[in-house]
C-alpha atoms as a PDB file:
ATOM      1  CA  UNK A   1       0.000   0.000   0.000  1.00  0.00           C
ATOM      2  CA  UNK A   2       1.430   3.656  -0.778  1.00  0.00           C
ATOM      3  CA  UNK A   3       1.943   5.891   1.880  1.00  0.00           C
ATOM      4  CA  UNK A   4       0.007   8.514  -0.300  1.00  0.00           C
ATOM      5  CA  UNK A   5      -2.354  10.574   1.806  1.00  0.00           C
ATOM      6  CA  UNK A   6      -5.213  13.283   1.841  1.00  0.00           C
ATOM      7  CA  UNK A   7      -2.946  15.622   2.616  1.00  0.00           C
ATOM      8  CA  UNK A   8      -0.840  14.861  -0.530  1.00  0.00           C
ATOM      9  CA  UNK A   9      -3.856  14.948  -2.273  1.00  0.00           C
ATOM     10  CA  UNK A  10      -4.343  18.518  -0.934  1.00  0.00           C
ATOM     11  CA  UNK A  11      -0.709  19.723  -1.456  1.00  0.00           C
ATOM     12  CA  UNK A  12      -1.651  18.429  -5.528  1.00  0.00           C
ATOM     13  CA  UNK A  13      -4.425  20.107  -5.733  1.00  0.00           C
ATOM     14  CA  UNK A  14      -3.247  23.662  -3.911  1.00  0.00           C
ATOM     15  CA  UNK A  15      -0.818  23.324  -7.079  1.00  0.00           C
ATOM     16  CA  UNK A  16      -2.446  22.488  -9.607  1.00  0.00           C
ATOM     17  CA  UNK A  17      -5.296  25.207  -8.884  1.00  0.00           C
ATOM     18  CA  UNK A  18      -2.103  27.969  -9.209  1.00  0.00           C
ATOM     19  CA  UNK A  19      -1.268  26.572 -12.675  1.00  0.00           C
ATOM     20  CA  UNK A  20      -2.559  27.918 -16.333  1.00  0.00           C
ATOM     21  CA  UNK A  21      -6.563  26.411 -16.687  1.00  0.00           C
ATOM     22  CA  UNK A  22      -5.429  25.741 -20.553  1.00  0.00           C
ATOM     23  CA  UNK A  23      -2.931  23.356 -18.549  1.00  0.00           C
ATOM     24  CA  UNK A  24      -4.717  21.600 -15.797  1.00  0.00           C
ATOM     25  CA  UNK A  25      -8.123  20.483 -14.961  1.00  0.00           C
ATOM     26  CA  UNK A  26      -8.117  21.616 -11.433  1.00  0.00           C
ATOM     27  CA  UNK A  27      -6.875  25.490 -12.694  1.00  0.00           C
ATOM     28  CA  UNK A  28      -9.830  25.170 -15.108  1.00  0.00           C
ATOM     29  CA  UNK A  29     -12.431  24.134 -12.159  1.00  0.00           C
ATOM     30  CA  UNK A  30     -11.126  26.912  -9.923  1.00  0.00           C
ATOM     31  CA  UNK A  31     -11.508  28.862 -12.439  1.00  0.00           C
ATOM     32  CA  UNK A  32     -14.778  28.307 -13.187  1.00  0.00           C
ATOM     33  CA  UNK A  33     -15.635  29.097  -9.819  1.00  0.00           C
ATOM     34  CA  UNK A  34     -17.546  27.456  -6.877  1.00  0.00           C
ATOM     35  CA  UNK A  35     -20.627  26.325  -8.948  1.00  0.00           C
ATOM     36  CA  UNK A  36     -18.711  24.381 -11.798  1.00  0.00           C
ATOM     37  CA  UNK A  37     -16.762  22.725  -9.295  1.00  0.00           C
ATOM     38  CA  UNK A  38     -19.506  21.971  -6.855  1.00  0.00           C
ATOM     39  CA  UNK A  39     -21.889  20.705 -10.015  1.00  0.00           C
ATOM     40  CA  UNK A  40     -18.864  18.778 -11.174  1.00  0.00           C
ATOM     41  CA  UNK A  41     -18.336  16.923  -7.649  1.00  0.00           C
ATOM     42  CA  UNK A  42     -22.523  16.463  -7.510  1.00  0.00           C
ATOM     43  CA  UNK A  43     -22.246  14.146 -10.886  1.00  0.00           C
ATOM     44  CA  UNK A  44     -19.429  12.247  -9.295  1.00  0.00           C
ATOM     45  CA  UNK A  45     -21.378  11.956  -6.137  1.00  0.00           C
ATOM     46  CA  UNK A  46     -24.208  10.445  -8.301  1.00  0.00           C
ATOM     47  CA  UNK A  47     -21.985   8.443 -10.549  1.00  0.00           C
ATOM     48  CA  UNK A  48     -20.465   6.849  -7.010  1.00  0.00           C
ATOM     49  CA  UNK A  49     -24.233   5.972  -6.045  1.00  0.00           C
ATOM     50  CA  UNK A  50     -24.976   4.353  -9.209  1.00  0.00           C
ATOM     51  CA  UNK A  51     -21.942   2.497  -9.088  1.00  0.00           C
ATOM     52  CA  UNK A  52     -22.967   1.264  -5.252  1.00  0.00           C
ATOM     53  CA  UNK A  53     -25.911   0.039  -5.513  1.00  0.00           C
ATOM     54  CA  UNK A  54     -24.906  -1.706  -9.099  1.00  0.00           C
ATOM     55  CA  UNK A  55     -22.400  -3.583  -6.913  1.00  0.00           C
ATOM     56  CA  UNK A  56     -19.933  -2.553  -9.387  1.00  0.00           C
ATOM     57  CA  UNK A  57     -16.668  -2.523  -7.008  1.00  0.00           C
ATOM     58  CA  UNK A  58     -14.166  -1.147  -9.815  1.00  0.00           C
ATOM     59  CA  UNK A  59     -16.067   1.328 -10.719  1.00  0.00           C
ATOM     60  CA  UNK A  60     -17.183   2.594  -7.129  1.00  0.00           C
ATOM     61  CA  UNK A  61     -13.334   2.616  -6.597  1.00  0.00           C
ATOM     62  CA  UNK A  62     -12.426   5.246  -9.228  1.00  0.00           C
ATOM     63  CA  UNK A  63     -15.681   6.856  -8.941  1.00  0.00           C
ATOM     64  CA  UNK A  64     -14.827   7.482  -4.911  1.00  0.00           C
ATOM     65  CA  UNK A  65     -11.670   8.562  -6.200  1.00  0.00           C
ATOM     66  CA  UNK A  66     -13.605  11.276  -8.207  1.00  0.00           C
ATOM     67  CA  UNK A  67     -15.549  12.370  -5.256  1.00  0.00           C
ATOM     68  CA  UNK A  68     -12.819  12.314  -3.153  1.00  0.00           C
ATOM     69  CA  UNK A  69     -10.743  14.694  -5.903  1.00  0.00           C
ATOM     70  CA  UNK A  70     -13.877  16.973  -6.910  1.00  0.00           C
ATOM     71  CA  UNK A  71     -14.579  17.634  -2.738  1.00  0.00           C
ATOM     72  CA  UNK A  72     -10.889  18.670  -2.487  1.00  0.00           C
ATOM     73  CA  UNK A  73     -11.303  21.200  -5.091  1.00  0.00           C
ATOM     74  CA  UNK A  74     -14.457  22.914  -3.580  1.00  0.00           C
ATOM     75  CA  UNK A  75     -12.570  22.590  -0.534  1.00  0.00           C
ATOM     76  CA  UNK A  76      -9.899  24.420  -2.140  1.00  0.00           C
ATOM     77  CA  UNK A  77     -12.134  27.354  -3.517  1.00  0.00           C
ATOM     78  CA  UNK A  78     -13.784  27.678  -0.138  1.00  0.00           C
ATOM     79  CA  UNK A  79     -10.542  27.932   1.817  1.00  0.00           C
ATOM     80  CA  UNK A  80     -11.837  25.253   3.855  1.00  0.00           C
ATOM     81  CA  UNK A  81      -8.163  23.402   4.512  1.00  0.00           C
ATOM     82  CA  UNK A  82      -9.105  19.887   5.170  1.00  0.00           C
ATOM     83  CA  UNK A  83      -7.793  19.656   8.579  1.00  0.00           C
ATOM     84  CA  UNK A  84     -10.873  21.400   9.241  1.00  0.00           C
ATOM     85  CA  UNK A  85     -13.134  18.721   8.128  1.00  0.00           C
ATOM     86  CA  UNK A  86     -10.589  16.062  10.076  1.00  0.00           C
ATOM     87  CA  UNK A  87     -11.008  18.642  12.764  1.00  0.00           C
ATOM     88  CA  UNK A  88     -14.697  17.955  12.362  1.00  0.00           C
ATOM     89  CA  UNK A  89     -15.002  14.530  12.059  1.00  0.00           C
ATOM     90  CA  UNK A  90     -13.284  13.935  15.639  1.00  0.00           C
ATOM     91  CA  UNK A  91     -15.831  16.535  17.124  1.00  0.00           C
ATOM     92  CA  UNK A  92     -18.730  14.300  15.963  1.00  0.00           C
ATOM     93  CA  UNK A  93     -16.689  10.976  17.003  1.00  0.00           C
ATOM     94  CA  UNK A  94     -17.389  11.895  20.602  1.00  0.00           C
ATOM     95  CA  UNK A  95     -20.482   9.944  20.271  1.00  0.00           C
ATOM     96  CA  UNK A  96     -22.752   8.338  18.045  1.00  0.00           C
ATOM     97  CA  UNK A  97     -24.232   9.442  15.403  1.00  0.00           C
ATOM     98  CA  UNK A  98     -28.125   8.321  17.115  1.00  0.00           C
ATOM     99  CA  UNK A  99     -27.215  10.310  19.651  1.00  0.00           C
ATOM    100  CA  UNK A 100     -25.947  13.694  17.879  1.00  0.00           C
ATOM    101  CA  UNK A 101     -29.252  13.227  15.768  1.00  0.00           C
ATOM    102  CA  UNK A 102     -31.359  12.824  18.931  1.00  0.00           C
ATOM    103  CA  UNK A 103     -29.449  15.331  20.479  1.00  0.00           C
ATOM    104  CA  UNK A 104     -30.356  18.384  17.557  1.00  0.00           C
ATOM    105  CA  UNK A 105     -33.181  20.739  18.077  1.00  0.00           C
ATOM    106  CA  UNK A 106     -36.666  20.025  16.711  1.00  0.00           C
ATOM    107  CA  UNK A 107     -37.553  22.408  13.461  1.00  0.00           C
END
């Protein structure tokens, strides 16, 4: 197994967003702004869905990979870094998630 992380991922994609959009896909999402590259992660969402619940392993790998990718970008645009979202996910590990949900106010 690689020792490739998210936080590679991130440092790629920090990058590649500073470089010419005629040269890289990720320069051409950011510059296309928050609702290209939030549309653009939606269909990979879907595609990752489809791909579940067709049981279609290969697939669902490189279409998590896609997700995975496209969610970095908004990220990116944002300025969200993604220890925030770690950050996150260890606040809401503090119990479970029937609990948070019972926890949450009634609207």
């Amino acid at each position: 197994m690689s020792a490739f992380s998210l936080a590679d991922l991130e440092k790629i994609v920090a990058q590649r967003a500073a470089a010419s959009p005629e040269e890289s896909w990720t320069a051409k999402l950011v510059a296309g702004g928050q609702h290209k590259a939030a549309k653009k992660f939606g269909e990979e969402a879907v595609e990752a869905v489809i791909a579940a619940i067709s049981d279609d392993r290969k697939n669902l790998t490189d279409e998590a990979a896609d997700v995975i990718f496209h969610l970095m970008v908004v990220l990116k645009i944002a300025d969200i870094p993604f220890a925030d979202v770690l950050a996150e996910l260890e606040r809401r590990t503090a119990q479970s998630g029937i609990a948070e949900k019972a926890a949450r106010p009634v609207s």
